[in-house]
Structures are given as structure tokens and as C-alpha cells.
PDB file of N, CA and C in Angstrom:
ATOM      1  N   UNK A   1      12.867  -4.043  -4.791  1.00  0.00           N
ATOM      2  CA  UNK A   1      12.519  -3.054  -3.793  1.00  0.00           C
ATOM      3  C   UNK A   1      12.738  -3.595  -2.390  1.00  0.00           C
ATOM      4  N   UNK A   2      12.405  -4.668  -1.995  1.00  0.00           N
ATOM      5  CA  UNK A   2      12.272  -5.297  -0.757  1.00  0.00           C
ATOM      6  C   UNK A   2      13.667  -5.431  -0.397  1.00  0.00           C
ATOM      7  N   UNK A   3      15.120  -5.064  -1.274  1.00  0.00           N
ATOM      8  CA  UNK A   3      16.315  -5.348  -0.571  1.00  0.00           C
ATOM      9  C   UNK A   3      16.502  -4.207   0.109  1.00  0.00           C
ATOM     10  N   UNK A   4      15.669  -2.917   0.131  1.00  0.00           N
ATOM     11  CA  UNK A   4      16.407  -1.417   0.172  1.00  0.00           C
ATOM     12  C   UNK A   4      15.328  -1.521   1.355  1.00  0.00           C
ATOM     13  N   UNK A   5      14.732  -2.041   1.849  1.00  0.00           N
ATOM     14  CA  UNK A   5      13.440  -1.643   2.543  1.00  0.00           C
ATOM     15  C   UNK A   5      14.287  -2.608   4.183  1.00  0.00           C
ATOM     16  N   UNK A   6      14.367  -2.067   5.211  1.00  0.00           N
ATOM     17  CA  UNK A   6      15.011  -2.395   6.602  1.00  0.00           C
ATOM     18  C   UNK A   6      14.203  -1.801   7.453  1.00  0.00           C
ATOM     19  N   UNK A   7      13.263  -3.494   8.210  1.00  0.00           N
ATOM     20  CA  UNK A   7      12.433  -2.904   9.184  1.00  0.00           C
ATOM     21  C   UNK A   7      13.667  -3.248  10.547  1.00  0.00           C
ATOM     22  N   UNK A   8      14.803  -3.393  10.395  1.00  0.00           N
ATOM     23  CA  UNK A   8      15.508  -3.317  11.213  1.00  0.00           C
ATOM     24  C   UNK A   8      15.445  -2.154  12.644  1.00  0.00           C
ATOM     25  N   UNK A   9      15.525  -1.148  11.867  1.00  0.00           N
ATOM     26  CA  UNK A   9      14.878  -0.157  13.151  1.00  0.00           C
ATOM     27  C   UNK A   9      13.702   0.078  13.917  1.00  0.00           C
ATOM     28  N   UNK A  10      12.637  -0.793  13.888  1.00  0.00           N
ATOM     29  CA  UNK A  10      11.294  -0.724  14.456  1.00  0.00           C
ATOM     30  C   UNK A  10      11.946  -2.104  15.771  1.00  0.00           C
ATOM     31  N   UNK A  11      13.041  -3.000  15.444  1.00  0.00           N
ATOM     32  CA  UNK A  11      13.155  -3.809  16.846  1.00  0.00           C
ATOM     33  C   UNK A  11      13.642  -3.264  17.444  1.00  0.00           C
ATOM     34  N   UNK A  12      13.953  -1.713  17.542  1.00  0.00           N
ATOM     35  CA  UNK A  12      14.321  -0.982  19.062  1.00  0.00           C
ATOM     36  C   UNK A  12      13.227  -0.075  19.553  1.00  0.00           C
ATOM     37  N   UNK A  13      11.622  -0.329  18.957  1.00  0.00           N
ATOM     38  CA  UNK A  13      11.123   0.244  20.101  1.00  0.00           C
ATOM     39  C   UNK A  13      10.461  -1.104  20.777  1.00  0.00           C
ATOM     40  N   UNK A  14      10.013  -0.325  22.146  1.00  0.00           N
ATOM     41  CA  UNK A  14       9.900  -1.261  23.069  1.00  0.00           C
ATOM     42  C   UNK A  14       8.957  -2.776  23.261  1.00  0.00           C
ATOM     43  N   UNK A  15       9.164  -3.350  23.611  1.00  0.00           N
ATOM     44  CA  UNK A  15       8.026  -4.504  22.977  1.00  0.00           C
ATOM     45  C   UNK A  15       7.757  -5.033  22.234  1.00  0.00           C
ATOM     46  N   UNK A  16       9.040  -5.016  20.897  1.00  0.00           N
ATOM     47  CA  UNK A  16       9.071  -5.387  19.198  1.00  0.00           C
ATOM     48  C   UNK A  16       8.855  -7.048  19.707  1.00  0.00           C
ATOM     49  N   UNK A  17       7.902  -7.155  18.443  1.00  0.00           N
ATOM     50  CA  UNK A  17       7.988  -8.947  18.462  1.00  0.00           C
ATOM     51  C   UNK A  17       8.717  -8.880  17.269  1.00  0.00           C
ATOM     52  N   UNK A  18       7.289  -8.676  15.707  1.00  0.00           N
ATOM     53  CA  UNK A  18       7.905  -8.716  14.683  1.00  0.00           C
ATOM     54  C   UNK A  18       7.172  -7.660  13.763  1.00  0.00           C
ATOM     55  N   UNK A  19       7.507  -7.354  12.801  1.00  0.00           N
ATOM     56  CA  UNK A  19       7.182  -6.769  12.051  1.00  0.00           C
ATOM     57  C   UNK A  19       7.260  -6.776  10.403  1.00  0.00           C
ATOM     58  N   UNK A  20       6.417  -6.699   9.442  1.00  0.00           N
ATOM     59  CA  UNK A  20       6.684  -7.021   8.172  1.00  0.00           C
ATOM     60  C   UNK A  20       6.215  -5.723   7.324  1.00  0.00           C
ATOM     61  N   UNK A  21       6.192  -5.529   6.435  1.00  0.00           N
ATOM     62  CA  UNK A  21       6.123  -4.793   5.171  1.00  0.00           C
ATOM     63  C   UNK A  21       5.359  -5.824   4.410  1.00  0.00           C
ATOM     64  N   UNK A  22       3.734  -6.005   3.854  1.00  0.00           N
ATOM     65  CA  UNK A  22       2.991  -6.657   3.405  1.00  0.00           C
ATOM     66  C   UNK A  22       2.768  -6.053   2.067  1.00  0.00           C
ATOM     67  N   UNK A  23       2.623  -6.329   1.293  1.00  0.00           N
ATOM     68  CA  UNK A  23       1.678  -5.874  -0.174  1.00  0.00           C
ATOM     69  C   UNK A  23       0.162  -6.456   0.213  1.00  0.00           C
ATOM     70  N   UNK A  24      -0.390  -5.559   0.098  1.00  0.00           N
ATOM     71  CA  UNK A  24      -2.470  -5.361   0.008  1.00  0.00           C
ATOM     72  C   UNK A  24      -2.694  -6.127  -1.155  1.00  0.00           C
ATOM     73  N   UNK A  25      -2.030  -6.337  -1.831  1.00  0.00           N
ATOM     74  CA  UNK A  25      -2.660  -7.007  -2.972  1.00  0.00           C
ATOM     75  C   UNK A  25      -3.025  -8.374  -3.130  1.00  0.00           C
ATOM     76  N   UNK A  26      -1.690  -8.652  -2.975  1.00  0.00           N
ATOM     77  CA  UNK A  26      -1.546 -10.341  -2.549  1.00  0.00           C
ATOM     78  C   UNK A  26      -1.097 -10.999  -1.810  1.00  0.00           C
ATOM     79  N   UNK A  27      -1.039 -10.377  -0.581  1.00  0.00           N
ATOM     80  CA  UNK A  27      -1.118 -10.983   1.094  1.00  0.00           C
ATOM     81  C   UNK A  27       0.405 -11.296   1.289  1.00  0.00           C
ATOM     82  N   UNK A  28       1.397 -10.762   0.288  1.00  0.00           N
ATOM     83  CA  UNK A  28       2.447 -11.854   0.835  1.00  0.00           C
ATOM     84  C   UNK A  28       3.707 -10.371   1.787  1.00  0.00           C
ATOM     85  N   UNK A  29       4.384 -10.890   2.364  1.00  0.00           N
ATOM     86  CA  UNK A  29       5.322 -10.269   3.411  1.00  0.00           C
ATOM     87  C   UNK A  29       6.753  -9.752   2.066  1.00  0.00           C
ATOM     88  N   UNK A  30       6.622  -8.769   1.939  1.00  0.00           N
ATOM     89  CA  UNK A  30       8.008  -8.675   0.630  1.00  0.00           C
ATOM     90  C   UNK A  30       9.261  -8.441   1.855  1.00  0.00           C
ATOM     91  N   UNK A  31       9.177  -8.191   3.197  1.00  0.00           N
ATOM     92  CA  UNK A  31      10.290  -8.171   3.780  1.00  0.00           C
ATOM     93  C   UNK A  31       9.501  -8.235   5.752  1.00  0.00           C
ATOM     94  N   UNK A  32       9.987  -8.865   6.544  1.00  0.00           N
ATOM     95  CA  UNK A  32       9.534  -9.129   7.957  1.00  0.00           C
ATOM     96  C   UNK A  32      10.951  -9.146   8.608  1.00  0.00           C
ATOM     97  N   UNK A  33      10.661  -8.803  10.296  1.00  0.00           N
ATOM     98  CA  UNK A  33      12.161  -8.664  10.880  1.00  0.00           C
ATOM     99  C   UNK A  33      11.265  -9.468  12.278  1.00  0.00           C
ATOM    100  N   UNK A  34      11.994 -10.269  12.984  1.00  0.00           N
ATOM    101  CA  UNK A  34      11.245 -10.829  14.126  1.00  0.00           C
ATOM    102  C   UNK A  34      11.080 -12.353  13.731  1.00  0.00           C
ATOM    103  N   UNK A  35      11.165 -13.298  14.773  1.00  0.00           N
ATOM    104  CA  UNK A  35      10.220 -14.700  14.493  1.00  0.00           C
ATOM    105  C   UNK A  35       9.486 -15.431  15.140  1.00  0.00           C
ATOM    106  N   UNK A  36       8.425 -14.325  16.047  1.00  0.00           N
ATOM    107  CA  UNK A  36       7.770 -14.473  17.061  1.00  0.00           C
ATOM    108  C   UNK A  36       6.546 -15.536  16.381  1.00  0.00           C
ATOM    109  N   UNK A  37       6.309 -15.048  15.505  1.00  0.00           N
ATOM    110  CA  UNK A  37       4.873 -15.930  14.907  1.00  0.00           C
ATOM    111  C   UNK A  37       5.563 -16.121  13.177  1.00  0.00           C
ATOM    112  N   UNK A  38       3.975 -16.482  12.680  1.00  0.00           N
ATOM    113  CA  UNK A  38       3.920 -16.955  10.939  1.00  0.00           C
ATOM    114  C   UNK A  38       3.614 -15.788  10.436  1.00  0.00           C
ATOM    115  N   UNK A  39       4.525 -15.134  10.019  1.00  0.00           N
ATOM    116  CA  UNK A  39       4.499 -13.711   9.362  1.00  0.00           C
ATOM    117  C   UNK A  39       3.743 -14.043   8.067  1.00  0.00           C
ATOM    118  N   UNK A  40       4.026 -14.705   7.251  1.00  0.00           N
ATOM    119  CA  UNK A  40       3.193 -15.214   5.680  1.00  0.00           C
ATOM    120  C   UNK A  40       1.861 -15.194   6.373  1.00  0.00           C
ATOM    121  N   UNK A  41       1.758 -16.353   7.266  1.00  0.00           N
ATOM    122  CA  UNK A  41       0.041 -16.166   7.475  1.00  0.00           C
ATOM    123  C   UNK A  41      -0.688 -15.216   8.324  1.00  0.00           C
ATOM    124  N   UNK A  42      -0.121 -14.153   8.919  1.00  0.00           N
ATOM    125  CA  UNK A  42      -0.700 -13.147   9.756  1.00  0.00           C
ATOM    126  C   UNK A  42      -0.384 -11.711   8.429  1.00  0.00           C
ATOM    127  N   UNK A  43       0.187 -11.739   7.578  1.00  0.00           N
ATOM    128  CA  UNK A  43       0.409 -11.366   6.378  1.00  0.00           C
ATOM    129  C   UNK A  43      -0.978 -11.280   5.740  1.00  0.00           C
ATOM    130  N   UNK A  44      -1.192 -12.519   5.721  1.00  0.00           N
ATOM    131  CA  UNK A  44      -2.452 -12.836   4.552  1.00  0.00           C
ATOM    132  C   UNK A  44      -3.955 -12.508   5.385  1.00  0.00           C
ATOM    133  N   UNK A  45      -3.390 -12.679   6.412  1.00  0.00           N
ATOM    134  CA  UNK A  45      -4.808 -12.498   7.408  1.00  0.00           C
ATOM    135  C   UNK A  45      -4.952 -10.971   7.443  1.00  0.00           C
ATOM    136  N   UNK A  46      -4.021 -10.212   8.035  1.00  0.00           N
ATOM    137  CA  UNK A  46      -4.266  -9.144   7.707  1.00  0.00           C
ATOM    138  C   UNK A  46      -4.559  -7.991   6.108  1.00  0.00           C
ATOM    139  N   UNK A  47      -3.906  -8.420   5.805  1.00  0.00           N
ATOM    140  CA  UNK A  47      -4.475  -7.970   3.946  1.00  0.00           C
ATOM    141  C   UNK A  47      -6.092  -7.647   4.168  1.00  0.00           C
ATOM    142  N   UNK A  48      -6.213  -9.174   4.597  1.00  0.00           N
ATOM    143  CA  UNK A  48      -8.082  -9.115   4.631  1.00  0.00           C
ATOM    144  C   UNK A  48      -9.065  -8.104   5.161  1.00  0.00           C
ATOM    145  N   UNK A  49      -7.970  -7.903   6.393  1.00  0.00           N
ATOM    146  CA  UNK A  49      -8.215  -6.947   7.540  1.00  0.00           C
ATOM    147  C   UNK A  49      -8.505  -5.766   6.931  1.00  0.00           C
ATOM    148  N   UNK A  50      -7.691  -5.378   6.323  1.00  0.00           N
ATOM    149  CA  UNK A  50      -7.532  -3.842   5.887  1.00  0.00           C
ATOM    150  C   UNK A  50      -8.614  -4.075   4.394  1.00  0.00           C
ATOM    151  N   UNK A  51      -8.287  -4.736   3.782  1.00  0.00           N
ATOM    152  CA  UNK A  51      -9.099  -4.651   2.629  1.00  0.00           C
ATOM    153  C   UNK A  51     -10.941  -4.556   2.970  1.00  0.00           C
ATOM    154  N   UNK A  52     -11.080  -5.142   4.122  1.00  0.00           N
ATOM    155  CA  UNK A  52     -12.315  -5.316   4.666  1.00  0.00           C
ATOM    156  C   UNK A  52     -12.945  -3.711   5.385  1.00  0.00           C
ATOM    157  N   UNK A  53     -11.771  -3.195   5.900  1.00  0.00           N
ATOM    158  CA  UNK A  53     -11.771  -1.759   6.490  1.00  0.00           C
ATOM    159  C   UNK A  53     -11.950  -0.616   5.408  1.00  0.00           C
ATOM    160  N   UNK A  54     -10.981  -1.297   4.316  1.00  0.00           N
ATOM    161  CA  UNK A  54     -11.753  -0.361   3.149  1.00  0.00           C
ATOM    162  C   UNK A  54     -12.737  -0.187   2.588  1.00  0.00           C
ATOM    163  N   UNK A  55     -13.071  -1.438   2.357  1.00  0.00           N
ATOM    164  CA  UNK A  55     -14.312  -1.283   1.816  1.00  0.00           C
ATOM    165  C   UNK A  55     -15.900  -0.795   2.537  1.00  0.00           C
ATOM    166  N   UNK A  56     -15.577  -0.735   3.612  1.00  0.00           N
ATOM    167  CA  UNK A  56     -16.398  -0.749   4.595  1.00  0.00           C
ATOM    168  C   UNK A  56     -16.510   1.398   4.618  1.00  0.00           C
ATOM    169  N   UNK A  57     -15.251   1.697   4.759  1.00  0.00           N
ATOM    170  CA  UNK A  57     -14.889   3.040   4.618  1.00  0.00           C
ATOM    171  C   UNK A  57     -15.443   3.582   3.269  1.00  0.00           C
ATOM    172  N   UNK A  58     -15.247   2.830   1.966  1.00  0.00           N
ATOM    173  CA  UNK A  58     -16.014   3.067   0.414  1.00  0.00           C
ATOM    174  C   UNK A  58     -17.026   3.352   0.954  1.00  0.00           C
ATOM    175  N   UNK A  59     -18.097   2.759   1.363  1.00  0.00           N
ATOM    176  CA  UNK A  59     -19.460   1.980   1.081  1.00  0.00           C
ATOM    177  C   UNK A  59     -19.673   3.105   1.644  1.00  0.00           C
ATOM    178  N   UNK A  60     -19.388   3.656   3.118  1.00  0.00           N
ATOM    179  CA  UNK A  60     -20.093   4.513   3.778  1.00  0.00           C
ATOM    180  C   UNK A  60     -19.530   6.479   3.304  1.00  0.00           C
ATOM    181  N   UNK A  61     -19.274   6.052   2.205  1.00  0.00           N
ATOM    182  CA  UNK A  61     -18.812   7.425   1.525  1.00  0.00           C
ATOM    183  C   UNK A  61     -17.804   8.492   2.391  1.00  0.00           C
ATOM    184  N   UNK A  62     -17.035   7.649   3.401  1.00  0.00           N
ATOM    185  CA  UNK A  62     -15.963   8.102   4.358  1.00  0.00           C
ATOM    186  C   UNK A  62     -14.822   9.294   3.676  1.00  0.00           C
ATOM    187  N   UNK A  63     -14.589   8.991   2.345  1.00  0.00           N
ATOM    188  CA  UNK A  63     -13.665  10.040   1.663  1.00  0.00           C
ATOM    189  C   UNK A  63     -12.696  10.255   2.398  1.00  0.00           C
ATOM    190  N   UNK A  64     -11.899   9.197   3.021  1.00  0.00           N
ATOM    191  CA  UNK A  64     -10.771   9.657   4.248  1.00  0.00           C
ATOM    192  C   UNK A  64      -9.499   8.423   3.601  1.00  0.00           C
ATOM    193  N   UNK A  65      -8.857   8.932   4.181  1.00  0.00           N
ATOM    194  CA  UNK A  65      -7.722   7.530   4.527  1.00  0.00           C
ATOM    195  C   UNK A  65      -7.470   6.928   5.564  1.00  0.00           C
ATOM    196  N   UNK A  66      -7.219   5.439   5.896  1.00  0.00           N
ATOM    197  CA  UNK A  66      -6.870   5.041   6.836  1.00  0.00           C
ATOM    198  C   UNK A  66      -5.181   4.998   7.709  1.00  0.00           C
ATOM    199  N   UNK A  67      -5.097   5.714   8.757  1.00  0.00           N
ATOM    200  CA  UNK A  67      -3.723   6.281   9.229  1.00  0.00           C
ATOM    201  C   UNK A  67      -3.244   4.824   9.292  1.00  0.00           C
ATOM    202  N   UNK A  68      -4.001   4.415  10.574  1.00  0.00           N
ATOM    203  CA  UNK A  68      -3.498   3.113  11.341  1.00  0.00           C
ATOM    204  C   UNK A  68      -5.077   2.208  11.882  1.00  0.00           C
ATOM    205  N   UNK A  69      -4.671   0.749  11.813  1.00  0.00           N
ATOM    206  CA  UNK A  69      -6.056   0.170  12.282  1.00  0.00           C
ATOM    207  C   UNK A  69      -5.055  -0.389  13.712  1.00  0.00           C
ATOM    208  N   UNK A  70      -5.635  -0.734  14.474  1.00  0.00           N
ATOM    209  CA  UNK A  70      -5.043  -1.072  15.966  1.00  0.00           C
ATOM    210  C   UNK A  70      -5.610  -2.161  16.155  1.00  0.00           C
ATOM    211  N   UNK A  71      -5.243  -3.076  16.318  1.00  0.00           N
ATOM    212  CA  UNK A  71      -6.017  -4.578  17.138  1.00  0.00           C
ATOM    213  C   UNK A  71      -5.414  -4.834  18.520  1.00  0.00           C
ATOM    214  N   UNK A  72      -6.098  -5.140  19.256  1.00  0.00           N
ATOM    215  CA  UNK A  72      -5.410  -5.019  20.571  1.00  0.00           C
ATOM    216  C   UNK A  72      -5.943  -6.118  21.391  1.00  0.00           C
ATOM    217  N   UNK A  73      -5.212  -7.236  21.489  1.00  0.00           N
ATOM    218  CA  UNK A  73      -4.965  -8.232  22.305  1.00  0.00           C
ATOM    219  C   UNK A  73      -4.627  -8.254  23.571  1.00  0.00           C
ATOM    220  N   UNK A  74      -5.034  -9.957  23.959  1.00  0.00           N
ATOM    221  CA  UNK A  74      -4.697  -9.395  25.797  1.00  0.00           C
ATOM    222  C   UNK A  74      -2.906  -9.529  26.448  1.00  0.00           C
ATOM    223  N   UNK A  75      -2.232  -9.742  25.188  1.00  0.00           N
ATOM    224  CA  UNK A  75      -0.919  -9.934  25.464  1.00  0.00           C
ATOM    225  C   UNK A  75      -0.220  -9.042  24.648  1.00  0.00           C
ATOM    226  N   UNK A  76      -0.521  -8.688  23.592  1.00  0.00           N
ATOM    227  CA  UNK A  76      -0.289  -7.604  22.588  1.00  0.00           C
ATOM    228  C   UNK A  76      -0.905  -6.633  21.637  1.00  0.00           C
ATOM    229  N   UNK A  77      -0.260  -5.865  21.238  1.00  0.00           N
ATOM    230  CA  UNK A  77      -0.792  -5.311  20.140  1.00  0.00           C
ATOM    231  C   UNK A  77      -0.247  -5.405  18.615  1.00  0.00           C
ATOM    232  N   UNK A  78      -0.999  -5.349  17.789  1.00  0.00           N
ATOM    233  CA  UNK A  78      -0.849  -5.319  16.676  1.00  0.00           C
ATOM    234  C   UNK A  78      -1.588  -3.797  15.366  1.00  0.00           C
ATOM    235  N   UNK A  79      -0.645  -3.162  14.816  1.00  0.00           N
ATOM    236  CA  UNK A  79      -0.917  -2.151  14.202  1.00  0.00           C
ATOM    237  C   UNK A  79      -0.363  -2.491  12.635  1.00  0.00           C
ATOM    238  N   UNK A  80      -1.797  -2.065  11.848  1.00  0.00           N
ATOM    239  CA  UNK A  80      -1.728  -2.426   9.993  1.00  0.00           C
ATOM    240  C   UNK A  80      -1.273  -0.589  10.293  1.00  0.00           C
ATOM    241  N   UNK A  81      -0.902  -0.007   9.530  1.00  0.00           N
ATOM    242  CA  UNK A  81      -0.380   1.421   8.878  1.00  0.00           C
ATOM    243  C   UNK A  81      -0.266   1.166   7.235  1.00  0.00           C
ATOM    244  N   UNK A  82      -1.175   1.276   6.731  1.00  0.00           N
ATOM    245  CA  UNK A  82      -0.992   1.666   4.925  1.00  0.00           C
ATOM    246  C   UNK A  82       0.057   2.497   5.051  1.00  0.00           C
ATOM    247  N   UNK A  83       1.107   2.450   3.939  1.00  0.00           N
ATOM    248  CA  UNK A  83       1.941   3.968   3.341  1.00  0.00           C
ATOM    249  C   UNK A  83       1.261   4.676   2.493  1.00  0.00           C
ATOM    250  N   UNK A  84       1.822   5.899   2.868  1.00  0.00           N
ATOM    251  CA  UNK A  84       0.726   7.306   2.496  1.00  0.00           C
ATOM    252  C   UNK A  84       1.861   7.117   0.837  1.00  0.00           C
ATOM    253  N   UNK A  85       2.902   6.937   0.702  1.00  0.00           N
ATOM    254  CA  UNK A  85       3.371   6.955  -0.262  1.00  0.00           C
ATOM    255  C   UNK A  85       3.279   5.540  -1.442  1.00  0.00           C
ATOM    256  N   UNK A  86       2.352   4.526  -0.572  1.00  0.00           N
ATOM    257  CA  UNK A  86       2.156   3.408  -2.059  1.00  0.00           C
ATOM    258  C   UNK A  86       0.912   2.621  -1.100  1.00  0.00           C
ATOM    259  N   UNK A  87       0.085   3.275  -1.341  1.00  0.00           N
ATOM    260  CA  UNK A  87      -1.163   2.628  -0.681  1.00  0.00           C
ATOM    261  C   UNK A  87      -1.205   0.811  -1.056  1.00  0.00           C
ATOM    262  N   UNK A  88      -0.706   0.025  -1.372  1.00  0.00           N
ATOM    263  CA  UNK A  88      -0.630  -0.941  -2.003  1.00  0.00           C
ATOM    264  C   UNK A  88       0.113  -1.554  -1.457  1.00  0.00           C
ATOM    265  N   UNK A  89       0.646  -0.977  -0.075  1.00  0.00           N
ATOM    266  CA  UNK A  89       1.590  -1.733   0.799  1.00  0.00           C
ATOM    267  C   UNK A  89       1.299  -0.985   2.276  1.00  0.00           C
ATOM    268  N   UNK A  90       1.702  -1.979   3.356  1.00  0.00           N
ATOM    269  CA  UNK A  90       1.253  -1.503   4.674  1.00  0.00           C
ATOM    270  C   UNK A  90       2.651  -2.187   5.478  1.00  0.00           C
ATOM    271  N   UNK A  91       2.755  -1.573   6.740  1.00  0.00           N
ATOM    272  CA  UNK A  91       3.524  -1.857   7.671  1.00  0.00           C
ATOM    273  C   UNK A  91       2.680  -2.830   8.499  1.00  0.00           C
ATOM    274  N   UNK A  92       2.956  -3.814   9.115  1.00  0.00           N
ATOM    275  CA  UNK A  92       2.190  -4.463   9.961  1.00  0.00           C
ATOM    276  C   UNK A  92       3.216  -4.754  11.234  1.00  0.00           C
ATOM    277  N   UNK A  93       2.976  -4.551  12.272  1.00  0.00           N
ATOM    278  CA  UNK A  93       3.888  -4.252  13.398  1.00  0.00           C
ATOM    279  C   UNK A  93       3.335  -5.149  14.627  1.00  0.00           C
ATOM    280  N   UNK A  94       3.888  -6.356  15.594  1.00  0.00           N
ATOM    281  CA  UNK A  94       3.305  -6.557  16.350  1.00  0.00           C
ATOM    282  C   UNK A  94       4.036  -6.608  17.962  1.00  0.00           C
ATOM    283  N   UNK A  95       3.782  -6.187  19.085  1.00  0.00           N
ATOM    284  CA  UNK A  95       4.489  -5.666  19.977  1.00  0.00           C
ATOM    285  C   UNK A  95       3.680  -6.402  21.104  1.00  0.00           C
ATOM    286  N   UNK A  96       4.681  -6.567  22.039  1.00  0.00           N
ATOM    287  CA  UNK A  96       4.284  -6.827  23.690  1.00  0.00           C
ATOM    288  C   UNK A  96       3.661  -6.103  24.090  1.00  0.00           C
ATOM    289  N   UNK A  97       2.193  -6.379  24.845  1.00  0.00           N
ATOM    290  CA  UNK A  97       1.314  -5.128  24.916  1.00  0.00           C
ATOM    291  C   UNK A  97       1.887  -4.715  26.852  1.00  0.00           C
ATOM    292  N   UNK A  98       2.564  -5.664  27.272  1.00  0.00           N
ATOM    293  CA  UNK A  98       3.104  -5.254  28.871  1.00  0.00           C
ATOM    294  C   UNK A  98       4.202  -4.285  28.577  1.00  0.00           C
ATOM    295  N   UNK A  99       5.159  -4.428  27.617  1.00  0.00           N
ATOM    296  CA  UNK A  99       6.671  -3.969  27.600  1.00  0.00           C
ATOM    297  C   UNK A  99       6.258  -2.566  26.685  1.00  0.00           C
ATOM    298  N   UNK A 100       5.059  -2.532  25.906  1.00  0.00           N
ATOM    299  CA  UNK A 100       5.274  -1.763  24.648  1.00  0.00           C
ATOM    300  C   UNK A 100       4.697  -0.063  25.309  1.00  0.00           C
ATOM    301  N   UNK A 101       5.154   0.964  24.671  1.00  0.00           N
ATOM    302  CA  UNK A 101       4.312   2.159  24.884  1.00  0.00           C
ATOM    303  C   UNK A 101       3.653   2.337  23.447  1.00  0.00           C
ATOM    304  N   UNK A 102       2.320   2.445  23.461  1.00  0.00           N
ATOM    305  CA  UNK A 102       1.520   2.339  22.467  1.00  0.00           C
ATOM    306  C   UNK A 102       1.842   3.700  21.510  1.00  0.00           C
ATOM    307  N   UNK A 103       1.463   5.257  22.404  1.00  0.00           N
ATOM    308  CA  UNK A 103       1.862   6.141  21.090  1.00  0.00           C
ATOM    309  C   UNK A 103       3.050   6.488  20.917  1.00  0.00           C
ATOM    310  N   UNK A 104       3.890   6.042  22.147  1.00  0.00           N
ATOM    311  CA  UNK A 104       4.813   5.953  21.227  1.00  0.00           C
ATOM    312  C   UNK A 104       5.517   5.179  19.702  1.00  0.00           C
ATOM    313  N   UNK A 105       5.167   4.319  20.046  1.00  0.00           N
ATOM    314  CA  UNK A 105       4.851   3.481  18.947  1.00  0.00           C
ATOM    315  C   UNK A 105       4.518   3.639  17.511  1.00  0.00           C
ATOM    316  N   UNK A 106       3.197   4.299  17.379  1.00  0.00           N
ATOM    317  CA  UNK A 106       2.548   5.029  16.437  1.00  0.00           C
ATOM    318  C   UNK A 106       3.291   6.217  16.144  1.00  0.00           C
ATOM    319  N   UNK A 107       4.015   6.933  16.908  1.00  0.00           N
ATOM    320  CA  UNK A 107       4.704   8.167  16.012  1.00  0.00           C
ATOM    321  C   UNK A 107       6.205   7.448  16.134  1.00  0.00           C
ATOM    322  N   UNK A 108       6.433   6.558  16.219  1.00  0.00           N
ATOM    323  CA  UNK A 108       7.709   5.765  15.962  1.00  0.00           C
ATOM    324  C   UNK A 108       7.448   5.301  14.415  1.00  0.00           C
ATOM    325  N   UNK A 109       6.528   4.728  14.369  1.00  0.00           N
ATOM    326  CA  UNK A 109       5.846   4.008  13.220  1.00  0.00           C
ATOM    327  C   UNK A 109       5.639   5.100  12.060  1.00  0.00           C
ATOM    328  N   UNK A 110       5.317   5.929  11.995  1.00  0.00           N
ATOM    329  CA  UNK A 110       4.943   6.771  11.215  1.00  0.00           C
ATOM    330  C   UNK A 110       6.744   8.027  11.079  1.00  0.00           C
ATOM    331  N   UNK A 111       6.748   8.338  11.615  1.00  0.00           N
ATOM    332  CA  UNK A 111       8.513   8.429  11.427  1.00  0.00           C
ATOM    333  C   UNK A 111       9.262   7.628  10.869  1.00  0.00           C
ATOM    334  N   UNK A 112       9.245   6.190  11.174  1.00  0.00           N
ATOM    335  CA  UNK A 112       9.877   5.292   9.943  1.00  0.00           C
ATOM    336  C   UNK A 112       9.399   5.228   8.672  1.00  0.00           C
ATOM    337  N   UNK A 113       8.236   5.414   8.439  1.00  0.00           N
ATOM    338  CA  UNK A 113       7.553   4.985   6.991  1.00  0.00           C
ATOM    339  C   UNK A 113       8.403   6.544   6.294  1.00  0.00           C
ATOM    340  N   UNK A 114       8.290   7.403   6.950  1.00  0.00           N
ATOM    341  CA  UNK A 114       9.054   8.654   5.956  1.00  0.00           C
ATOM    342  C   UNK A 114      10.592   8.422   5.498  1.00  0.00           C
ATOM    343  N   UNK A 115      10.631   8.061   6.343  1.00  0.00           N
ATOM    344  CA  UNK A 115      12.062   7.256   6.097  1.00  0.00           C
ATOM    345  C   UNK A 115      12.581   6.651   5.214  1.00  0.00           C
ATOM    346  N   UNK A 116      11.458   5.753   4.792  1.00  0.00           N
ATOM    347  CA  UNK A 116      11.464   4.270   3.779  1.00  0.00           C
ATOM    348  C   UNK A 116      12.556   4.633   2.269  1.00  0.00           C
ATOM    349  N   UNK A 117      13.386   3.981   1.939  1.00  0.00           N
ATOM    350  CA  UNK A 117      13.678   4.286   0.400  1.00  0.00           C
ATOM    351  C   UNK A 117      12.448   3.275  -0.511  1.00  0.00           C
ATOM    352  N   UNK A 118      12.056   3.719  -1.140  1.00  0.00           N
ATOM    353  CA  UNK A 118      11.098   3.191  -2.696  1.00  0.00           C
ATOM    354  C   UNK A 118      12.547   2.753  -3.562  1.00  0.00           C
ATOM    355  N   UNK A 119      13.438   3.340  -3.736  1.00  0.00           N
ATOM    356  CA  UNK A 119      14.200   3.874  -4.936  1.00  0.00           C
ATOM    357  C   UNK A 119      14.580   2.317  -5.240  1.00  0.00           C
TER     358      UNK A 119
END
């Protein structure tokens, strides 16, 4: 799956550092574009992130899904996005928070995931 999957188009919006395609399951990056940082270990860190957001969302009988979680640093941002089509995998995206436009971003982000081939 990870050969058909090209986060190639997310380094033209503005402020791209890097970006990966993570599996929730077991923290690892099945495909990253960028080599700003340690994608494996901001990979694994985030997994946690989201898995922690879920459960947190369970507990309080939320009955929702999570679109996008946002972390926002004083130099950047960083956005987890689960796919609505394999909850078991997330986009993890991290951008220049001076250079970047944020919603744009997010409906950049969410326009690519429709995109995605599975096949």
C-alpha cells in the first residue's frame, strides 16, 4: 500500500516541513516526504497523541470522530488528521508556523486524504 500512497503534494502548501502517513497501531511512518526532523520518532510520539485523544473522547461518551488534533508551537504547527476511510492510519503534517496559512492547510489536508489510492 505505502508504494501507491504520495505525500508528494502536501510540499506545495506553504510552510511544508514534513509530513508522514503513520499507522495508529504501531507508531511506525509506512510513507513520510520532508527531512526536517525524526519522522519514526515524532511518528511514535504522536500515535500516543491520538490514541490518548481517543480514549479520552471513549471515556467521556463523546460518540464523535476526531477531524484533526492541532498542536501548535512557537515556530510551527503540527496537525494528526485520522482517515475517515481507515481509521487505523492518520496523516501527520508539520509546517512553518511564520510561512504557513493554517486553514488553508486543513482544507488542503483534507482534500488530499480524498484523494488517497488504498487500492
Amino acid at each position: 500500500m505505502a508504494g501507491k500512497l504520495n505525500l508528494a503534494p502536501l510540499a506545495s502548501l506553504d510552510g511544508f516541513l514534513v509530513a508522514a502517513i503513520v499507522d495508529s497501531e504501531s507508531g511506525l511512518a509506512l510513507v513520510n516526504e520532508g527531512t526536517a526532523m525524526d519522522l519514526e520518532l515524532a511518528a511514535a510520539g504522536n500515535t500516543e497523541v491520538l490514541r490518548a485523544k481517543r480514549r479520552v473522547a471513549e471515556s467521556l461518551g463523546l460518540n464523535d470522530n476526531i477531524d484533526d488534533i492541532l498542536i501548535t508551537l512557537g515556530k510551527q504547527y503540527h496537525l494528526i488528521r485520522p482517515l475517515e476511510r481507515n481509521a487505523a492510519l492518520f496523516i501527520y503534517l508539520v509546517l512553518d508556523r511564520k510561512k504557513a496559512n493554517l486553514a488553508m492547510a486543513r482544507h488542503a489536508l483534507k482534500s488530499f486524504e480524498t484523494g488517497l489510492d488504498f487500492s
